[in-house]
C-alpha atoms as a PDB file:
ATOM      1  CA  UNK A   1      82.756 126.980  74.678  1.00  0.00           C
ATOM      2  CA  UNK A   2      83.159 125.282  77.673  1.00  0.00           C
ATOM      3  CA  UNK A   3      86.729 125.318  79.860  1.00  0.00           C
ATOM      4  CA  UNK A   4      87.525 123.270  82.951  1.00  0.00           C
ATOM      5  CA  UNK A   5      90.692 124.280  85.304  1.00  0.00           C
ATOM      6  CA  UNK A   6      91.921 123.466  88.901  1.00  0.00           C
ATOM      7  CA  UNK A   7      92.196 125.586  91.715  1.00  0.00           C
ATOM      8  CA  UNK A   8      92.824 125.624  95.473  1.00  0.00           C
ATOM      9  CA  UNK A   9      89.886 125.854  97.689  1.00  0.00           C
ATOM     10  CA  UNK A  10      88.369 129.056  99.044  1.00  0.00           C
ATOM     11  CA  UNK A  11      86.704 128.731 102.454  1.00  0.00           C
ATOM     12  CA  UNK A  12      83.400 130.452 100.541  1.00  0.00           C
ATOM     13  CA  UNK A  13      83.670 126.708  98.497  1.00  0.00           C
ATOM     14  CA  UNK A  14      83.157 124.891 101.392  1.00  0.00           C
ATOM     15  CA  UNK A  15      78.605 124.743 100.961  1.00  0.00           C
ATOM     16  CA  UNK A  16      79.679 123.620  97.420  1.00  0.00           C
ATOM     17  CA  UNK A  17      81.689 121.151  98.344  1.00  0.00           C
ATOM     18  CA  UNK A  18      79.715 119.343 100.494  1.00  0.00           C
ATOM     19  CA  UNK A  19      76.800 119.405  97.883  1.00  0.00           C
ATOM     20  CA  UNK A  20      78.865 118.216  95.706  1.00  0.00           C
ATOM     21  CA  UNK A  21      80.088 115.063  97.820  1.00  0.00           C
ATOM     22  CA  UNK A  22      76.478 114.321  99.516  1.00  0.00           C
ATOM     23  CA  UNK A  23      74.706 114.774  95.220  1.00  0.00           C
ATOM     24  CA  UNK A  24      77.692 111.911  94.303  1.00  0.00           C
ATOM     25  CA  UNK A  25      77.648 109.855  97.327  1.00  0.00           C
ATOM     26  CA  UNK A  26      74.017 109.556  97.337  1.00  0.00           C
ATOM     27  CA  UNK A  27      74.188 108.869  94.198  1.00  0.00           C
ATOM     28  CA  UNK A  28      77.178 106.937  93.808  1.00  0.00           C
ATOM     29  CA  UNK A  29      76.696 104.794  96.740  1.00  0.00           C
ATOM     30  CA  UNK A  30      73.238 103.827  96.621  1.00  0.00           C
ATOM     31  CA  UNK A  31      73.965 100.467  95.764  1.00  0.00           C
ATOM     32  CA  UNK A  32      76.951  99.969  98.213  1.00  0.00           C
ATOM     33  CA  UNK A  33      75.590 101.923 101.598  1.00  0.00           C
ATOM     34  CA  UNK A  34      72.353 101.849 103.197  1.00  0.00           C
ATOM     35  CA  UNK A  35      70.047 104.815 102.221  1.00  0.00           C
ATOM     36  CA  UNK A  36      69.185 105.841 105.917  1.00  0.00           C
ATOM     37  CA  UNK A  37      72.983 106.010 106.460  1.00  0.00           C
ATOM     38  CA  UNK A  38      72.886 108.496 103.198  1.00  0.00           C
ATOM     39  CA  UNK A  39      69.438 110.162 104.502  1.00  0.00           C
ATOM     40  CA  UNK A  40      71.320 111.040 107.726  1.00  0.00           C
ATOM     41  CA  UNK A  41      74.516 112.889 106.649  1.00  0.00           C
ATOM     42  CA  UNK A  42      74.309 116.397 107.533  1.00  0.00           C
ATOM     43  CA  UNK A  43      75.347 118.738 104.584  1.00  0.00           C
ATOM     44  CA  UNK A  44      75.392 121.706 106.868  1.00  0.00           C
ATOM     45  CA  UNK A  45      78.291 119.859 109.269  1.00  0.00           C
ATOM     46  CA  UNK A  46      79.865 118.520 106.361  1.00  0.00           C
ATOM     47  CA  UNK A  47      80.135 122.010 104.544  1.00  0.00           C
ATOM     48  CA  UNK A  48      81.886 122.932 108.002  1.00  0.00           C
ATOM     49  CA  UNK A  49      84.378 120.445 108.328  1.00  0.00           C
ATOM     50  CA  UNK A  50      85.557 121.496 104.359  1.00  0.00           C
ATOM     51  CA  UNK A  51      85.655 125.063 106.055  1.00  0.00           C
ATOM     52  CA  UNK A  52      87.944 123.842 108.634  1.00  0.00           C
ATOM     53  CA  UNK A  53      89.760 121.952 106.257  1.00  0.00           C
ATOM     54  CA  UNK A  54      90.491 124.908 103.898  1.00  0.00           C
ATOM     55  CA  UNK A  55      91.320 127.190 106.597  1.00  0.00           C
ATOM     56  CA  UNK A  56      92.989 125.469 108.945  1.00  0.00           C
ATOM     57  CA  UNK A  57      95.023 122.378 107.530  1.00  0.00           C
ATOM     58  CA  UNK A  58      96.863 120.456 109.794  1.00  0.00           C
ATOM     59  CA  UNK A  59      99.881 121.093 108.161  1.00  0.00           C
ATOM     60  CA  UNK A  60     100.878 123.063 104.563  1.00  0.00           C
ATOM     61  CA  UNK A  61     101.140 119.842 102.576  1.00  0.00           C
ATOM     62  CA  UNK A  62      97.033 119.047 103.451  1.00  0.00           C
ATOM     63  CA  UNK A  63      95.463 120.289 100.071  1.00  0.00           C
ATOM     64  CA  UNK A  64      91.903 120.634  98.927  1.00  0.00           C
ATOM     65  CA  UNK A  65      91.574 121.274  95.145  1.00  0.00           C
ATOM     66  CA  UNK A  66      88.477 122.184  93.350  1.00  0.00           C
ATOM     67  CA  UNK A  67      87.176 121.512  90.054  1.00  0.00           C
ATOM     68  CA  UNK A  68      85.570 124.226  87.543  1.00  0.00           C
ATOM     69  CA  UNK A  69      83.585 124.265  84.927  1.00  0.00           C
ATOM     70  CA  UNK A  70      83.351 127.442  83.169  1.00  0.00           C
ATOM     71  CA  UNK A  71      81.097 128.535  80.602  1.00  0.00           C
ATOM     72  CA  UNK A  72      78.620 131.399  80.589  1.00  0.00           C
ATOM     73  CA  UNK A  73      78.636 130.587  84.480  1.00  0.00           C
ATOM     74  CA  UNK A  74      81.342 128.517  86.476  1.00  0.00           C
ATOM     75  CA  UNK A  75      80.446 125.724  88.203  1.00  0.00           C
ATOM     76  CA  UNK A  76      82.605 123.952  91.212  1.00  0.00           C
ATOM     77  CA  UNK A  77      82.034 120.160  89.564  1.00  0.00           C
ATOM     78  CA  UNK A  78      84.770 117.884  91.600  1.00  0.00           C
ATOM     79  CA  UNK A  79      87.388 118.064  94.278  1.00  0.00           C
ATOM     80  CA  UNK A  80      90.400 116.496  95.437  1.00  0.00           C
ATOM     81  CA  UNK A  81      91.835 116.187  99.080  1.00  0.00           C
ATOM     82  CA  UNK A  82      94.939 114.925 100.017  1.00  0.00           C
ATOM     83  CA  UNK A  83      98.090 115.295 102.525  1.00  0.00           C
ATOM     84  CA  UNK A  84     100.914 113.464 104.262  1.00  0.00           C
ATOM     85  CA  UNK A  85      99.831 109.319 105.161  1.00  0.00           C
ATOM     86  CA  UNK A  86      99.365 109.086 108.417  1.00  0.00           C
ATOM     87  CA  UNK A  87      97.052 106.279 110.111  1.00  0.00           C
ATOM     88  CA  UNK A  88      93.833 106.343 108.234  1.00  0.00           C
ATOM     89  CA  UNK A  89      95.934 105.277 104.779  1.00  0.00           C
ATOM     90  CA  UNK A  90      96.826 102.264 106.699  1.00  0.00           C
ATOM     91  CA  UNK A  91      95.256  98.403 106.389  1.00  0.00           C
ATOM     92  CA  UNK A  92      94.744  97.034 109.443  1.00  0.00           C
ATOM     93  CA  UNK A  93      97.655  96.280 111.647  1.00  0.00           C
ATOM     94  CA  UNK A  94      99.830  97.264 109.171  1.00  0.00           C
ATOM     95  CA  UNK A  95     103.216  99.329 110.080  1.00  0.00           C
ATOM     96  CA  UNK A  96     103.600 102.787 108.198  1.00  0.00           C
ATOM     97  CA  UNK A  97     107.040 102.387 106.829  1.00  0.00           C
ATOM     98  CA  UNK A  98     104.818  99.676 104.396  1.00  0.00           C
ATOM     99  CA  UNK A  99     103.372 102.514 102.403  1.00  0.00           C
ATOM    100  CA  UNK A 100     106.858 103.399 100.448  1.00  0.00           C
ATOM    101  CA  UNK A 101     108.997 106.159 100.223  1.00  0.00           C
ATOM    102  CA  UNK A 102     107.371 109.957 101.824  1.00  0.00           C
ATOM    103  CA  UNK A 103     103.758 109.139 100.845  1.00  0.00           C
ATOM    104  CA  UNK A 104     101.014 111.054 100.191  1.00  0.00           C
ATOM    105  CA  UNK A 105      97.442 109.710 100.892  1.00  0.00           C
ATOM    106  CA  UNK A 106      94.325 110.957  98.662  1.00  0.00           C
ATOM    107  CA  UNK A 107      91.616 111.549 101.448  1.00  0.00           C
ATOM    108  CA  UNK A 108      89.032 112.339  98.501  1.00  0.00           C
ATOM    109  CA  UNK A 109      88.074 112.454  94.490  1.00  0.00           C
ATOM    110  CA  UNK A 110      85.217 113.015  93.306  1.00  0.00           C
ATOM    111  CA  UNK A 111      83.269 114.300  90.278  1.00  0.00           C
ATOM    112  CA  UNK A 112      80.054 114.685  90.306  1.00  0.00           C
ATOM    113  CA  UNK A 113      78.098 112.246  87.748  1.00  0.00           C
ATOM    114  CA  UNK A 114      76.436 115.001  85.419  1.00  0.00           C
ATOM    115  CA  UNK A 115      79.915 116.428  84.961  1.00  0.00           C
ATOM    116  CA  UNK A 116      81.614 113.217  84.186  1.00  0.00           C
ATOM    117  CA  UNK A 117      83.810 112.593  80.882  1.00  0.00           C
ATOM    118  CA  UNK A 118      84.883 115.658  80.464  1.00  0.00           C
ATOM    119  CA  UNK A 119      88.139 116.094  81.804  1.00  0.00           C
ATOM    120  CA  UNK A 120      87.686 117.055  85.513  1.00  0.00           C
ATOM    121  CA  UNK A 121      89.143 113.862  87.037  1.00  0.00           C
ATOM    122  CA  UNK A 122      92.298 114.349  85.443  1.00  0.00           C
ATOM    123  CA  UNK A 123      92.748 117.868  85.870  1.00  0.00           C
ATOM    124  CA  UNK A 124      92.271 117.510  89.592  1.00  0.00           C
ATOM    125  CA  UNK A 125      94.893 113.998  89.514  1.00  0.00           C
ATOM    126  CA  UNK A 126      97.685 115.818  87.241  1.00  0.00           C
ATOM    127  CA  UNK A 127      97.245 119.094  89.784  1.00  0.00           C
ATOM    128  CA  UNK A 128      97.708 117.180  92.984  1.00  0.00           C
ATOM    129  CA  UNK A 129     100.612 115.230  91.421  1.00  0.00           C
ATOM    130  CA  UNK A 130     102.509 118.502  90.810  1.00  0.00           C
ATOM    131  CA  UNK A 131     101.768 119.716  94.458  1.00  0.00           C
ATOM    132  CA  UNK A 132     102.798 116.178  95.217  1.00  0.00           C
ATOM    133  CA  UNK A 133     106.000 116.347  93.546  1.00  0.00           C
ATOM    134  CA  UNK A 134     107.015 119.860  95.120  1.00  0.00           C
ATOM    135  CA  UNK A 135     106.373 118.693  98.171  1.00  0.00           C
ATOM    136  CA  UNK A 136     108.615 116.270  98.108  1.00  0.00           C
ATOM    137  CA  UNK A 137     106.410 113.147  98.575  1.00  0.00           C
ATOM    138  CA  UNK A 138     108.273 109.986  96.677  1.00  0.00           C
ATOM    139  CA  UNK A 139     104.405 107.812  96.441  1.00  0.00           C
ATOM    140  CA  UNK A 140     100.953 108.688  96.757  1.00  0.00           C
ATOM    141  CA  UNK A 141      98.355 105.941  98.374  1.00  0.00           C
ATOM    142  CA  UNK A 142      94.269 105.854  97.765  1.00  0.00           C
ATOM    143  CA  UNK A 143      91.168 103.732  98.967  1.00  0.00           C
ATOM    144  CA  UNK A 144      88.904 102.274  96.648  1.00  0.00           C
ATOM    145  CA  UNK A 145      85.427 100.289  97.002  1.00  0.00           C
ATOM    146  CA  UNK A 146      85.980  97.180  95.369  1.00  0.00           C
ATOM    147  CA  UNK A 147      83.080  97.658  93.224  1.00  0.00           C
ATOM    148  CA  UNK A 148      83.807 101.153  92.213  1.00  0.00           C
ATOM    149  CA  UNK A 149      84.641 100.090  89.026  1.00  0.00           C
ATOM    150  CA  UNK A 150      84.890 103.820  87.487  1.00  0.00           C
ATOM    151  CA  UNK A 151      87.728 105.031  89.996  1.00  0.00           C
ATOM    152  CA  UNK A 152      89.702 101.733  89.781  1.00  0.00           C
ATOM    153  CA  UNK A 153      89.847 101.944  86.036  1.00  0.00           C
ATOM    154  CA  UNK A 154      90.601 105.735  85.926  1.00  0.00           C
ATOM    155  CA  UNK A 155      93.200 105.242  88.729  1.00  0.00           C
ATOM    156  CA  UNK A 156      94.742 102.784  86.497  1.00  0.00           C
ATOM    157  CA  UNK A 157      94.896 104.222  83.378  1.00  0.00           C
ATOM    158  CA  UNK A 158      97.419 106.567  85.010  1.00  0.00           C
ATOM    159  CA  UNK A 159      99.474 104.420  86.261  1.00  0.00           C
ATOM    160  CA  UNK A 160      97.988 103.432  89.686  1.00  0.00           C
ATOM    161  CA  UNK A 161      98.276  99.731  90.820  1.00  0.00           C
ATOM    162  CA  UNK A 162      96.800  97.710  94.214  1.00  0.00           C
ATOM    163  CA  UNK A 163      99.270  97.445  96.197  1.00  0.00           C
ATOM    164  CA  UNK A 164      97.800  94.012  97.868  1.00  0.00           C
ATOM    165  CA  UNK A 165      96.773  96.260 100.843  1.00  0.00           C
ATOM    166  CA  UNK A 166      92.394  95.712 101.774  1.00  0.00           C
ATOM    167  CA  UNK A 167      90.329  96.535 104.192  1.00  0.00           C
ATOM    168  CA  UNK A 168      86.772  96.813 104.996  1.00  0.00           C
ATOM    169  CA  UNK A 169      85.093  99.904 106.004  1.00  0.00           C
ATOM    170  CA  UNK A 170      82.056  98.567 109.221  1.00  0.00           C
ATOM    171  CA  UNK A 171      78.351 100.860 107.658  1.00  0.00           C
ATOM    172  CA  UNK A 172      76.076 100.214 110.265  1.00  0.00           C
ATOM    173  CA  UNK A 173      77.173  96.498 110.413  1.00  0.00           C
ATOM    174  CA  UNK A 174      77.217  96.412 106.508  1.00  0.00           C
ATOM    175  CA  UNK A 175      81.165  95.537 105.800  1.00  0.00           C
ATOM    176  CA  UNK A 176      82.404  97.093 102.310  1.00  0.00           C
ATOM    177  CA  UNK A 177      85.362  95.784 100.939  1.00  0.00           C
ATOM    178  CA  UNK A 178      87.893  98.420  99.818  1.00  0.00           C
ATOM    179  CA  UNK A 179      91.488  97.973  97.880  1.00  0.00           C
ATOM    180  CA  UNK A 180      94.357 100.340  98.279  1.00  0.00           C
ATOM    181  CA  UNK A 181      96.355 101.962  95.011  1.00  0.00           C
ATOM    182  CA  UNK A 182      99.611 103.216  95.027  1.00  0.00           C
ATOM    183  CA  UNK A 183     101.891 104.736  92.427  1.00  0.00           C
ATOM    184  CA  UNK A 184     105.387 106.437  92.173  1.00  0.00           C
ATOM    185  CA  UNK A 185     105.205 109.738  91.841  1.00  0.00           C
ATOM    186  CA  UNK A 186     109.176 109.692  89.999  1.00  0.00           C
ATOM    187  CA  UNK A 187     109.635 112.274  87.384  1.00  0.00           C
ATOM    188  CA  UNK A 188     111.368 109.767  85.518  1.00  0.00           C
ATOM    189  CA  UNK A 189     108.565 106.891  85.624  1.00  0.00           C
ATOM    190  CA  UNK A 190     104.755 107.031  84.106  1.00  0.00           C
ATOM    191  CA  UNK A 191     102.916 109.537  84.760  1.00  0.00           C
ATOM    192  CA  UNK A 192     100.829 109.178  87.529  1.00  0.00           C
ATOM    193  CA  UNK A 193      98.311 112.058  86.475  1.00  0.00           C
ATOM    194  CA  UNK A 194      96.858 111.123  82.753  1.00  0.00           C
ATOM    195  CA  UNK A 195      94.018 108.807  83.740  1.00  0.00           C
ATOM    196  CA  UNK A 196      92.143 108.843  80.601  1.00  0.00           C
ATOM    197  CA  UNK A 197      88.479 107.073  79.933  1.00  0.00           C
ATOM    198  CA  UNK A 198      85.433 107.872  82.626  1.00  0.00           C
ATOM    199  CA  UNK A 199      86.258 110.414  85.379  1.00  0.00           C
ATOM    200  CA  UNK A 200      85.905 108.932  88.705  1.00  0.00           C
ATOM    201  CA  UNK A 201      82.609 110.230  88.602  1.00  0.00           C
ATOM    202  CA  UNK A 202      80.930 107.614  90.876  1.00  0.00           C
ATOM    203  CA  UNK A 203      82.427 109.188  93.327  1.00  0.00           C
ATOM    204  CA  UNK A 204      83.388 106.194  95.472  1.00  0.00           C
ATOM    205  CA  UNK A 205      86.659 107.001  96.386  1.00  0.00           C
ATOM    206  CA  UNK A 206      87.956 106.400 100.308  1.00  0.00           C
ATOM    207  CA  UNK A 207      86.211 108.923 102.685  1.00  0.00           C
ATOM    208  CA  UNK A 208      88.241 110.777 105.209  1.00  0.00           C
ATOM    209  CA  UNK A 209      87.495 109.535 108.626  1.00  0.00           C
ATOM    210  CA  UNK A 210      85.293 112.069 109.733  1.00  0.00           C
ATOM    211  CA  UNK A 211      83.353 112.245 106.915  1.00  0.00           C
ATOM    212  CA  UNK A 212      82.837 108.576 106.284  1.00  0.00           C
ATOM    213  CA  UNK A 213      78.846 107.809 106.030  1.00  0.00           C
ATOM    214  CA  UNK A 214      79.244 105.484 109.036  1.00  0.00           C
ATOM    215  CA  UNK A 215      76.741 105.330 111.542  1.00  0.00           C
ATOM    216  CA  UNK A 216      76.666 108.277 113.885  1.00  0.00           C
END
């Protein structure tokens, strides 16, 4: 029988990782990026910057969670990064006390598609939310494509809203629309981690800045 859990990420995760995000996104986002953009990311550098991420954070409350699927083997399915809001959580021109009280920003969440609907997404969402909570961040912020249809409704099933916040991320001169969630994380509110329905399994969550498929 299978079993799924959560776990931080080991710097030996990071080649995972990346194959992970480049399977999804190139999956995910053929429909919203162009494919030579896709073609061009570079799973070796991107496998790096996880490294770096995982070993050296810039500060304790920058998290990378992982996603496992175990059965006869274990499998690292999905991932979740997230840490302090700082600039990149912000719409343009917008001042950061507009985010809410001590927010957190979700930098990435993916599952990847053939591991979809089975519990993953929300693992990784109720994990960070406990981190979240001991870390004593009052709201937690994410980017979503427009037409990602599969995270909006999972964000929302647990409680995530828009906030009215959008922005549009510049693909090699291909604009895509994104919206901006945001939910309480107060123990005495809804709970922000029970998304229930499809994982986010398209994958298209917000990118962190410099992992974003933009021309390069």
């Amino acid at each position: 029988m299978a079993q799924g859990y959560v776990r931080p990420a080991r710097p030996d995760d990071a080649g995972e990782i990346a194959r992970v995000q480049l399977s999804t996104w190139r999956s995910a986002y053929r429909r919203l990026l162009p494919r030579h953009i896709l073609d061009q990311l570079d799973e070796d550098w991107i496998a790096q910057q996880w490294r770096e991420a995982v070993t050296d954070p810039p500060s304790e409350r920058h998290r990378v969670l992982v996603a496992v699927e175990q059965a006869e083997q274990s499998y690292l399915v999905g991932f979740l990064a997230a840490g302090p809001a700082d600039e990149a959580a912000l719409a343009p021109q917008e001042q950061p006390d507009s985010l809410g009280e001590r927010p957190a920003a979700v930098t990435d969440l993916l599952v990847e598609p053939r591991w979809g609907r089975r519990g993953h997404g929300s693992r990784l969402l109720a994990a960070g939310v406990d981190l979240w909570r001991a870390d004593g961040f009052g709201t937690a912020v994410a980017w979503a494509y427009e037409q990602d249809a599969a995270t909006n409704n999972f964000l929302a099933s647990a409680g995530w809203q828009p906030d009215g916040a959008t922005r549009a991320l510049d693909v090699d001169d291909l604009l895509v629309p994104q919206l901006r969630l945001h939910v309480s994380l107060a123990q005495d509110g809804a709970d922000p981690a029970t998304g229930e329905g499809a994982d986010p399994a398209t994958g298209e969550a917000d990118l962190p800045a410099q992992q974003r498929p933009a021309s390069r």
